[in-house]
PDB file of N, CA and C in Angstrom:
ATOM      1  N   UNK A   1     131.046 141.372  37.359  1.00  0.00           N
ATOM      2  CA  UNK A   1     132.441 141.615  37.628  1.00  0.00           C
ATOM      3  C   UNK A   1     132.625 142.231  39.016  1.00  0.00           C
ATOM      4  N   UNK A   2     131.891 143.255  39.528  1.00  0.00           N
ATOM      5  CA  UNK A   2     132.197 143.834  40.921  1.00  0.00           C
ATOM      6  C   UNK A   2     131.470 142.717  42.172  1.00  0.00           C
ATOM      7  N   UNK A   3     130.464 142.062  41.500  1.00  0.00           N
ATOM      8  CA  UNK A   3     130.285 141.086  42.709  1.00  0.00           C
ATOM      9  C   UNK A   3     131.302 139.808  42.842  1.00  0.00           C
ATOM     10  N   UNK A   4     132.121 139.397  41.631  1.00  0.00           N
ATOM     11  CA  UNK A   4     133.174 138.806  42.410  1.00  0.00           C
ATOM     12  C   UNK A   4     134.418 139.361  43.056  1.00  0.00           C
ATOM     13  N   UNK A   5     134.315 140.637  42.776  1.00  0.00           N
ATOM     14  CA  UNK A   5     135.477 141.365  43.537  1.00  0.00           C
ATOM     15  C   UNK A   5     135.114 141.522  45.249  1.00  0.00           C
ATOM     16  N   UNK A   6     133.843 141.673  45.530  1.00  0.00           N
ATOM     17  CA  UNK A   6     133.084 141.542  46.562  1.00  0.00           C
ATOM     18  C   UNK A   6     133.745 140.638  47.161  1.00  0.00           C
ATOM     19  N   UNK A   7     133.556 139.492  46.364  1.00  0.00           N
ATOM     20  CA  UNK A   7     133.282 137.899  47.606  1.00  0.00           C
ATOM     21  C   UNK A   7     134.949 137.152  47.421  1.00  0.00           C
ATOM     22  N   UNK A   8     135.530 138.230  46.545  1.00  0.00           N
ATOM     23  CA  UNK A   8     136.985 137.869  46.514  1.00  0.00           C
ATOM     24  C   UNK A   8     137.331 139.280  48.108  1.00  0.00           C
ATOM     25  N   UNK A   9     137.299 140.432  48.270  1.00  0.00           N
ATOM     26  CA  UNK A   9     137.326 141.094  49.540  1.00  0.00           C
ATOM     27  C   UNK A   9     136.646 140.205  50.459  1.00  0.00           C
ATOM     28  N   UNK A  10     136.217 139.882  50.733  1.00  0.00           N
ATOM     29  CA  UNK A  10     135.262 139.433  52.076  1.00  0.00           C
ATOM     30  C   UNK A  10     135.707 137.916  52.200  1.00  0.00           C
ATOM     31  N   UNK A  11     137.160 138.054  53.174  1.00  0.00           N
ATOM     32  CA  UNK A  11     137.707 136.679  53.419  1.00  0.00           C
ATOM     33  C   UNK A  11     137.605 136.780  54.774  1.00  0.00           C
ATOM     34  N   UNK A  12     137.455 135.787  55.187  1.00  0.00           N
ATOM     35  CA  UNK A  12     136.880 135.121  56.859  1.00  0.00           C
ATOM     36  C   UNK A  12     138.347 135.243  57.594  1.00  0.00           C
ATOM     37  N   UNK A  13     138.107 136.074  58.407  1.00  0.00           N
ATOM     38  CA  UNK A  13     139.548 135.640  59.355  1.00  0.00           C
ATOM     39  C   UNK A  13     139.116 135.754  60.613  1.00  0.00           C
ATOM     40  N   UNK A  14     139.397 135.212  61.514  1.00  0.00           N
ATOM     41  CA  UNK A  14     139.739 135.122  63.041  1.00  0.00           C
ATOM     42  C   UNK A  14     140.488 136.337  63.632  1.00  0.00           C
ATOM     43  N   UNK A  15     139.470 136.857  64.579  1.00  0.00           N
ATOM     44  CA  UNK A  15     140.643 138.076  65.184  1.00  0.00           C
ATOM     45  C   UNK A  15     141.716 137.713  66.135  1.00  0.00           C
ATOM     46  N   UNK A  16     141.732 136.678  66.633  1.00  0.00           N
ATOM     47  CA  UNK A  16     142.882 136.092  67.248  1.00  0.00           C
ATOM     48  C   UNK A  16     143.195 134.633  66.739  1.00  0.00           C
ATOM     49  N   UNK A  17     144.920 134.629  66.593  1.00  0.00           N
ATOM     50  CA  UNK A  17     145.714 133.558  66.053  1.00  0.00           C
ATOM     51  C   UNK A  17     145.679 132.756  67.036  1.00  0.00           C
ATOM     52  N   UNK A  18     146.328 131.376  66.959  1.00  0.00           N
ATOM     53  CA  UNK A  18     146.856 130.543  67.464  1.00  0.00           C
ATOM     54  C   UNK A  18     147.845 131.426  68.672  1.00  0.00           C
ATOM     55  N   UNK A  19     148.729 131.791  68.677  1.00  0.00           N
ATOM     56  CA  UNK A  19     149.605 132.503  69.272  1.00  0.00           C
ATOM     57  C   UNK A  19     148.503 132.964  70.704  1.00  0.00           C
ATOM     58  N   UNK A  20     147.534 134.153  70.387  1.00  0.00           N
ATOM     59  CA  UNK A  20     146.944 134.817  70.877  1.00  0.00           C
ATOM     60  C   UNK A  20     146.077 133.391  72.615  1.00  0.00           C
ATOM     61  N   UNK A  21     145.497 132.506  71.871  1.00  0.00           N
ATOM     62  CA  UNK A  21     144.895 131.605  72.195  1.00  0.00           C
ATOM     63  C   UNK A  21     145.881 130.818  73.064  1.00  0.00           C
ATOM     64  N   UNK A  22     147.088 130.501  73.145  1.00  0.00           N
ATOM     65  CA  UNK A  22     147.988 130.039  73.877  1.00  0.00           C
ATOM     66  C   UNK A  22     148.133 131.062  75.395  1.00  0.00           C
ATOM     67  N   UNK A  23     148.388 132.143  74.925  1.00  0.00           N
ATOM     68  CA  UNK A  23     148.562 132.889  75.904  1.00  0.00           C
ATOM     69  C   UNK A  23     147.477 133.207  76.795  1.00  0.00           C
ATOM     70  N   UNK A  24     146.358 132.881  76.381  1.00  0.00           N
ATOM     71  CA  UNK A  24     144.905 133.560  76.756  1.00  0.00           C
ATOM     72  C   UNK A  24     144.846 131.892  77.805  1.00  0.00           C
ATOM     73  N   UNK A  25     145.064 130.386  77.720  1.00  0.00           N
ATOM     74  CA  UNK A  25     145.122 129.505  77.960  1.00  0.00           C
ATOM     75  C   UNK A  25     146.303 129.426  79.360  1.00  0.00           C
ATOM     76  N   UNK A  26     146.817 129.860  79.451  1.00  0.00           N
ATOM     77  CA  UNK A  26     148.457 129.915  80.338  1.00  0.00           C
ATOM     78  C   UNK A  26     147.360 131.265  81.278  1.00  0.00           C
ATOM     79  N   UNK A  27     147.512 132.624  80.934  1.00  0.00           N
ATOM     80  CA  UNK A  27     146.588 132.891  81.272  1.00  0.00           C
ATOM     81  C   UNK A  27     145.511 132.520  83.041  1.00  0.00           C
ATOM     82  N   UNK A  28     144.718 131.478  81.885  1.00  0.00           N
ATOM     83  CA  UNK A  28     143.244 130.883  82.229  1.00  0.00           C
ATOM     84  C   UNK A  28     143.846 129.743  83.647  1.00  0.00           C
ATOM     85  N   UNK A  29     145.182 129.367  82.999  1.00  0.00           N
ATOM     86  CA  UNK A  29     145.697 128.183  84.339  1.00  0.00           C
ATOM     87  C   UNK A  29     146.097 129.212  85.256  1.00  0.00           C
ATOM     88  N   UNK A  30     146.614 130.386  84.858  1.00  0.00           N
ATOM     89  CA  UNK A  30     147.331 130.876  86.201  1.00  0.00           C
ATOM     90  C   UNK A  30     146.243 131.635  87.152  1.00  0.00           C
ATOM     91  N   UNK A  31     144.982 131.740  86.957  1.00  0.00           N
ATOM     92  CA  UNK A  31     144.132 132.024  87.435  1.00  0.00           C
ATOM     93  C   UNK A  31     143.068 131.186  88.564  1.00  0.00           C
ATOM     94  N   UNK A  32     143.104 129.882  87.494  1.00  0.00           N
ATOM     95  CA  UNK A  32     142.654 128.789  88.164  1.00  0.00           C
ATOM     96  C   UNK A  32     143.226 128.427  89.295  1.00  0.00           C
ATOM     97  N   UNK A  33     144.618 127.888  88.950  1.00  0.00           N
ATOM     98  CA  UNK A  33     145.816 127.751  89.775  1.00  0.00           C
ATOM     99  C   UNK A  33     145.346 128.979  91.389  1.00  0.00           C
ATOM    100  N   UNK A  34     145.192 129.801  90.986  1.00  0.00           N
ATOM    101  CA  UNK A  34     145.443 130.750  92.248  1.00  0.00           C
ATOM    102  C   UNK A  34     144.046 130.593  92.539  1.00  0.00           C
ATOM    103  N   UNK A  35     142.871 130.272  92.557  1.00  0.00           N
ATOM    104  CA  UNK A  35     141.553 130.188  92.685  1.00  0.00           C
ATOM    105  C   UNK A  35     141.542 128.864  93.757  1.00  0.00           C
ATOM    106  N   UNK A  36     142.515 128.126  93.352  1.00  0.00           N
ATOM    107  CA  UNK A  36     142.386 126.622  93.946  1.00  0.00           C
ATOM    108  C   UNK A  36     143.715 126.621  95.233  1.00  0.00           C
ATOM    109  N   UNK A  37     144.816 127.529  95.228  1.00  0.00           N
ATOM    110  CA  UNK A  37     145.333 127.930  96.325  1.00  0.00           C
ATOM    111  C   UNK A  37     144.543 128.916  97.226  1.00  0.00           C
ATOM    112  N   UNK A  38     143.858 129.192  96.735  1.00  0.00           N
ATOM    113  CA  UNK A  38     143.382 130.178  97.742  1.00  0.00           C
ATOM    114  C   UNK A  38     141.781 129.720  98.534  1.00  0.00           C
ATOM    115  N   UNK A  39     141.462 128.435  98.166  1.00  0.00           N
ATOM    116  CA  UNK A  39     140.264 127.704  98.505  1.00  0.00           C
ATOM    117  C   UNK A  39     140.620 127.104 100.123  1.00  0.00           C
ATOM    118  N   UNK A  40     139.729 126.944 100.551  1.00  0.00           N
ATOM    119  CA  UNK A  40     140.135 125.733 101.756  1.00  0.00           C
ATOM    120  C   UNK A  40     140.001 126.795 103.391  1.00  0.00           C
ATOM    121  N   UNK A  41     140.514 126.228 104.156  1.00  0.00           N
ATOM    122  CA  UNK A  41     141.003 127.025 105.541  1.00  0.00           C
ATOM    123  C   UNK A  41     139.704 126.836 106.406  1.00  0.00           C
ATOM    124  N   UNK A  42     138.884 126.944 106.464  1.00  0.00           N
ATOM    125  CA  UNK A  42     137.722 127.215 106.702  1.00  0.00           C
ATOM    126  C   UNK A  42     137.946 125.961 108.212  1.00  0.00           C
ATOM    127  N   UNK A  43     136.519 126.157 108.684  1.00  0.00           N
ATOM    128  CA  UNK A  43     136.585 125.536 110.290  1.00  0.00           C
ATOM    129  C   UNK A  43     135.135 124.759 110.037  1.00  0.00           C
ATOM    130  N   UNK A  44     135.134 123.481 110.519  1.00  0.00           N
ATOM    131  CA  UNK A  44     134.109 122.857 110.672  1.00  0.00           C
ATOM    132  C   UNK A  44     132.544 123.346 111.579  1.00  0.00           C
ATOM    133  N   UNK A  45     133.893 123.766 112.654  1.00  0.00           N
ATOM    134  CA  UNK A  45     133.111 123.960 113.698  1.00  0.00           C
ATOM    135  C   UNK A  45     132.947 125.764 114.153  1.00  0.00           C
ATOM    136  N   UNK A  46     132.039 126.528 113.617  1.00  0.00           N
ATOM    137  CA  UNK A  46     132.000 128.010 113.586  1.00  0.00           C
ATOM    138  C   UNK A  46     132.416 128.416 115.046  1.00  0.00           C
ATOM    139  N   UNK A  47     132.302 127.663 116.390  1.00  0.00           N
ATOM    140  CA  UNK A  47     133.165 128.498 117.371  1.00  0.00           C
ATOM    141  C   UNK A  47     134.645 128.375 117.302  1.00  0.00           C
ATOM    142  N   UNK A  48     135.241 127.598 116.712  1.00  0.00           N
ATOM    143  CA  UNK A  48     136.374 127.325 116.458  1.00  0.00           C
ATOM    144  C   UNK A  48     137.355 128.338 115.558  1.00  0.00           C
ATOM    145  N   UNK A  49     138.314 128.836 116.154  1.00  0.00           N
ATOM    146  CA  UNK A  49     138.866 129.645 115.025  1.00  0.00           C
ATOM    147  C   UNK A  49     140.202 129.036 114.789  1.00  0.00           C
ATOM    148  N   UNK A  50     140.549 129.247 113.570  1.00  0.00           N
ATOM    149  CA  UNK A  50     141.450 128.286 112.471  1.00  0.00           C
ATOM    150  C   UNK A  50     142.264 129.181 111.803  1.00  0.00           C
ATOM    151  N   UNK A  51     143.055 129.527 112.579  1.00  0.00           N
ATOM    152  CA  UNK A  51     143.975 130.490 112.012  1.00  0.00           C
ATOM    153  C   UNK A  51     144.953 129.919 110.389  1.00  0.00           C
ATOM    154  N   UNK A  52     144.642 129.015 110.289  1.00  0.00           N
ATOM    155  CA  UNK A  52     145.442 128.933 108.829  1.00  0.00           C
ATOM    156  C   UNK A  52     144.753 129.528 107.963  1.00  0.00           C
ATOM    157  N   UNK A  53     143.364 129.979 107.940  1.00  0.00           N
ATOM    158  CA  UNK A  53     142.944 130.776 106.728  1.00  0.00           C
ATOM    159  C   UNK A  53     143.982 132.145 106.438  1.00  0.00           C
ATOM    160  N   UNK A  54     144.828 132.570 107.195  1.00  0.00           N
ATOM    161  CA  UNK A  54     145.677 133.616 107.168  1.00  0.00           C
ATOM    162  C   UNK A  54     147.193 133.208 107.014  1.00  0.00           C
ATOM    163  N   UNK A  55     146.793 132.052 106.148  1.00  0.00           N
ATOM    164  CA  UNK A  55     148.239 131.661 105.902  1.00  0.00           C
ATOM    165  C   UNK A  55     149.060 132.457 104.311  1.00  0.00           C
ATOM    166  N   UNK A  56     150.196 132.237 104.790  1.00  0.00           N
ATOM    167  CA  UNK A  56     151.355 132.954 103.181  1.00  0.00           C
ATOM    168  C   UNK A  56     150.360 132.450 101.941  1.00  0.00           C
ATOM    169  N   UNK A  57     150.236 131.409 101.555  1.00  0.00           N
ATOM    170  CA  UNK A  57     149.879 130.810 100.682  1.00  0.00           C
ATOM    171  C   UNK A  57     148.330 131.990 100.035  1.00  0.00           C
ATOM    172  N   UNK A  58     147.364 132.004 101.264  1.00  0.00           N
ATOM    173  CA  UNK A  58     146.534 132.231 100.859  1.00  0.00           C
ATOM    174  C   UNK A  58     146.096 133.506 100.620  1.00  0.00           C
ATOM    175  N   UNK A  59     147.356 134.478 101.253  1.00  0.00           N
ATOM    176  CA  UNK A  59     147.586 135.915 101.274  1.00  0.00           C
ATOM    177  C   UNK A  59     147.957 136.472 100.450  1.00  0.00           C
ATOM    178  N   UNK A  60     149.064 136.090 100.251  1.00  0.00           N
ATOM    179  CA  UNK A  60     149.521 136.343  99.076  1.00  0.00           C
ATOM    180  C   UNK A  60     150.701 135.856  97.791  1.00  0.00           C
ATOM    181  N   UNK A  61     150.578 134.527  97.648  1.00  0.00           N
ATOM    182  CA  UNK A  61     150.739 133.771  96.850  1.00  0.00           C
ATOM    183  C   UNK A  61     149.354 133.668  95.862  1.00  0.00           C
ATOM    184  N   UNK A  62     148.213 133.406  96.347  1.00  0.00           N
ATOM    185  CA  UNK A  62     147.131 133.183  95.699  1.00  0.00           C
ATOM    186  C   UNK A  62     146.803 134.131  94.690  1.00  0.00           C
ATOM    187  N   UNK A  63     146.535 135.700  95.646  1.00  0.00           N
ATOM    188  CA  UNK A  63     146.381 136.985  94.426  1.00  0.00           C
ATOM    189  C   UNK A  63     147.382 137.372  93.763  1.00  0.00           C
ATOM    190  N   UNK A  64     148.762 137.097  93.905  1.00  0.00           N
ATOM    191  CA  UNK A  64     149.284 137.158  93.282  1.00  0.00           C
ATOM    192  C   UNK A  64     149.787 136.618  91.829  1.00  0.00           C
ATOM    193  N   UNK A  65     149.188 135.060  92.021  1.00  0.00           N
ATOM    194  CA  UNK A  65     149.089 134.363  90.741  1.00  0.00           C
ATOM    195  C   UNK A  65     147.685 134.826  90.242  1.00  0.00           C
ATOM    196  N   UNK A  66     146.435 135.302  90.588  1.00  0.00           N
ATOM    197  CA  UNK A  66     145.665 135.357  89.699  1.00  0.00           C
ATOM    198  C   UNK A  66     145.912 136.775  89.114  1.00  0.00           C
ATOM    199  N   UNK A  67     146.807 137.912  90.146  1.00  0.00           N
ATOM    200  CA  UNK A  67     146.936 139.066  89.383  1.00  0.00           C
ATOM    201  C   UNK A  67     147.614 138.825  88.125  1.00  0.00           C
ATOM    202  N   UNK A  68     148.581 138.328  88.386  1.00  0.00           N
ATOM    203  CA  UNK A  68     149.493 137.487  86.753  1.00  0.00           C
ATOM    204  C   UNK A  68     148.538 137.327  85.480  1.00  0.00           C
ATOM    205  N   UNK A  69     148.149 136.100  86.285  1.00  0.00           N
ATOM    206  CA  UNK A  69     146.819 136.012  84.867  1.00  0.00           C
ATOM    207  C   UNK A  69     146.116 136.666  84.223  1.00  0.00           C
ATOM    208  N   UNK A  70     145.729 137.467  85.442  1.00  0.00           N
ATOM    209  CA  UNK A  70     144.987 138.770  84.206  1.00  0.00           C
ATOM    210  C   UNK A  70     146.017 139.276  83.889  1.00  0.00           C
ATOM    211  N   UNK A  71     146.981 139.800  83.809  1.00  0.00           N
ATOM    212  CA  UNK A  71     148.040 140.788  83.455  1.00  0.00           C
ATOM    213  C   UNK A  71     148.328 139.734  82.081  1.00  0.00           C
ATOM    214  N   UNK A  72     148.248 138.078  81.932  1.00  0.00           N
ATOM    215  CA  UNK A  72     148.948 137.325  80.646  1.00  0.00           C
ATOM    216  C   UNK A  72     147.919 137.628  79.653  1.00  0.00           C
ATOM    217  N   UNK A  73     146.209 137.768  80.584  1.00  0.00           N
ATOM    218  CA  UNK A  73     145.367 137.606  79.689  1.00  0.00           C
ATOM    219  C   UNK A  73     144.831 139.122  79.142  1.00  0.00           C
ATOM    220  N   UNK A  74     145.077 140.315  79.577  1.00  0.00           N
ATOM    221  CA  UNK A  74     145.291 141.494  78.647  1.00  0.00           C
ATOM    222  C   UNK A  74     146.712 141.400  77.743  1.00  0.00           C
ATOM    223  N   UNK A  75     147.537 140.692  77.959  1.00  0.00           N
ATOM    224  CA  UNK A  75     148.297 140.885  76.967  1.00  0.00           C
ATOM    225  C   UNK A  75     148.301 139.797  76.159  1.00  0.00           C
ATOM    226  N   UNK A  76     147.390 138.967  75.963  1.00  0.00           N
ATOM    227  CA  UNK A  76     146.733 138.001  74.917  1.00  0.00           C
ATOM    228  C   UNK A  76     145.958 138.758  74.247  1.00  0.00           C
ATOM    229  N   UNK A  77     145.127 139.176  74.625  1.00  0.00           N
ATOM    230  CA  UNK A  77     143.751 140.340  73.912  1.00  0.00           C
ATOM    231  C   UNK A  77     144.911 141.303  72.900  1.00  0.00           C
ATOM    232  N   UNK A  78     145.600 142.021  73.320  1.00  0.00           N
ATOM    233  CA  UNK A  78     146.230 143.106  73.089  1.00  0.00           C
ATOM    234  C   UNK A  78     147.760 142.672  71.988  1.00  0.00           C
ATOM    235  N   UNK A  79     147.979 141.437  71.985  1.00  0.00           N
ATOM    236  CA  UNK A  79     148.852 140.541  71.485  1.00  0.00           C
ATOM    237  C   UNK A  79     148.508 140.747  69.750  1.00  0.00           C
ATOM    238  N   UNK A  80     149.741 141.296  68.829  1.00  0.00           N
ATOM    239  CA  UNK A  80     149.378 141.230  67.331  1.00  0.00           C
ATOM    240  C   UNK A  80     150.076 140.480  66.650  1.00  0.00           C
ATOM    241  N   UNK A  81     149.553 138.981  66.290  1.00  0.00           N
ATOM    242  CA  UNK A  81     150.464 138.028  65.558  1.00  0.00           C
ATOM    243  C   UNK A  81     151.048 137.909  64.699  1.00  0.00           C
ATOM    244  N   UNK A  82     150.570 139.683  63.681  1.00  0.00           N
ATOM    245  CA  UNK A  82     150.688 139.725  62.286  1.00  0.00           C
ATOM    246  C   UNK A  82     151.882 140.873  62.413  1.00  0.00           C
ATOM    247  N   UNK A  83     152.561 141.288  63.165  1.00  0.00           N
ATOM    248  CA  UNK A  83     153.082 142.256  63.623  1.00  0.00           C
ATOM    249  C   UNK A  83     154.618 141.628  62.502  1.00  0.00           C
ATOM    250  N   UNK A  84     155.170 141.995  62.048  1.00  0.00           N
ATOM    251  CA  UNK A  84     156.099 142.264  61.281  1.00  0.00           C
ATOM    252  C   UNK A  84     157.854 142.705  61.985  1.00  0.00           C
ATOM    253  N   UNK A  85     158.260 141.906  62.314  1.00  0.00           N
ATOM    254  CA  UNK A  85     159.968 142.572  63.255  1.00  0.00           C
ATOM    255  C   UNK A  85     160.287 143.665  62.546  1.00  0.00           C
TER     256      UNK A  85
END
């Protein structure tokens, strides 16, 4: 009798929902996203200087979308799906 009360307690759950996983995903793009704006600029030729590596885009547009992301993706972690209004 107490070992099926056991294996009736001991139900499998996932610590993060669906919900959680969306946000953690949105997240993961807005990171990427700013990883791939912020790539590039660079000079073929090392005596050459190429001032677009100091462009808006790559200053601060770029960290600014990946700061986002982490900021979506602690509040995915931190996100409670079971939370009750």
């Amino acid at each position: 009798m107490g070992e099926q009360k056991r294996k009736e307690e001991t139900k499998f759950e996932f610590i993060f929902q669906r919900k959680n996983y969306r946000f953690m995903l949105i997240g993961l793009a807005f990171i990427a996203v700013g990883f791939i704006l912020m790539a590039g600029g660079g000079s073929d030729d090392p005596n050459v200087f190429n001032p677009e590596i100091y462009s808006w885009r790559r200053i601060r547009l770029a960290p600014a979308l990946i700061l986002i992301g982490f900021g979506i993706e602690v509040y995915a972690i931190l996100l409670n799906p079971n939370k009750k209004k």
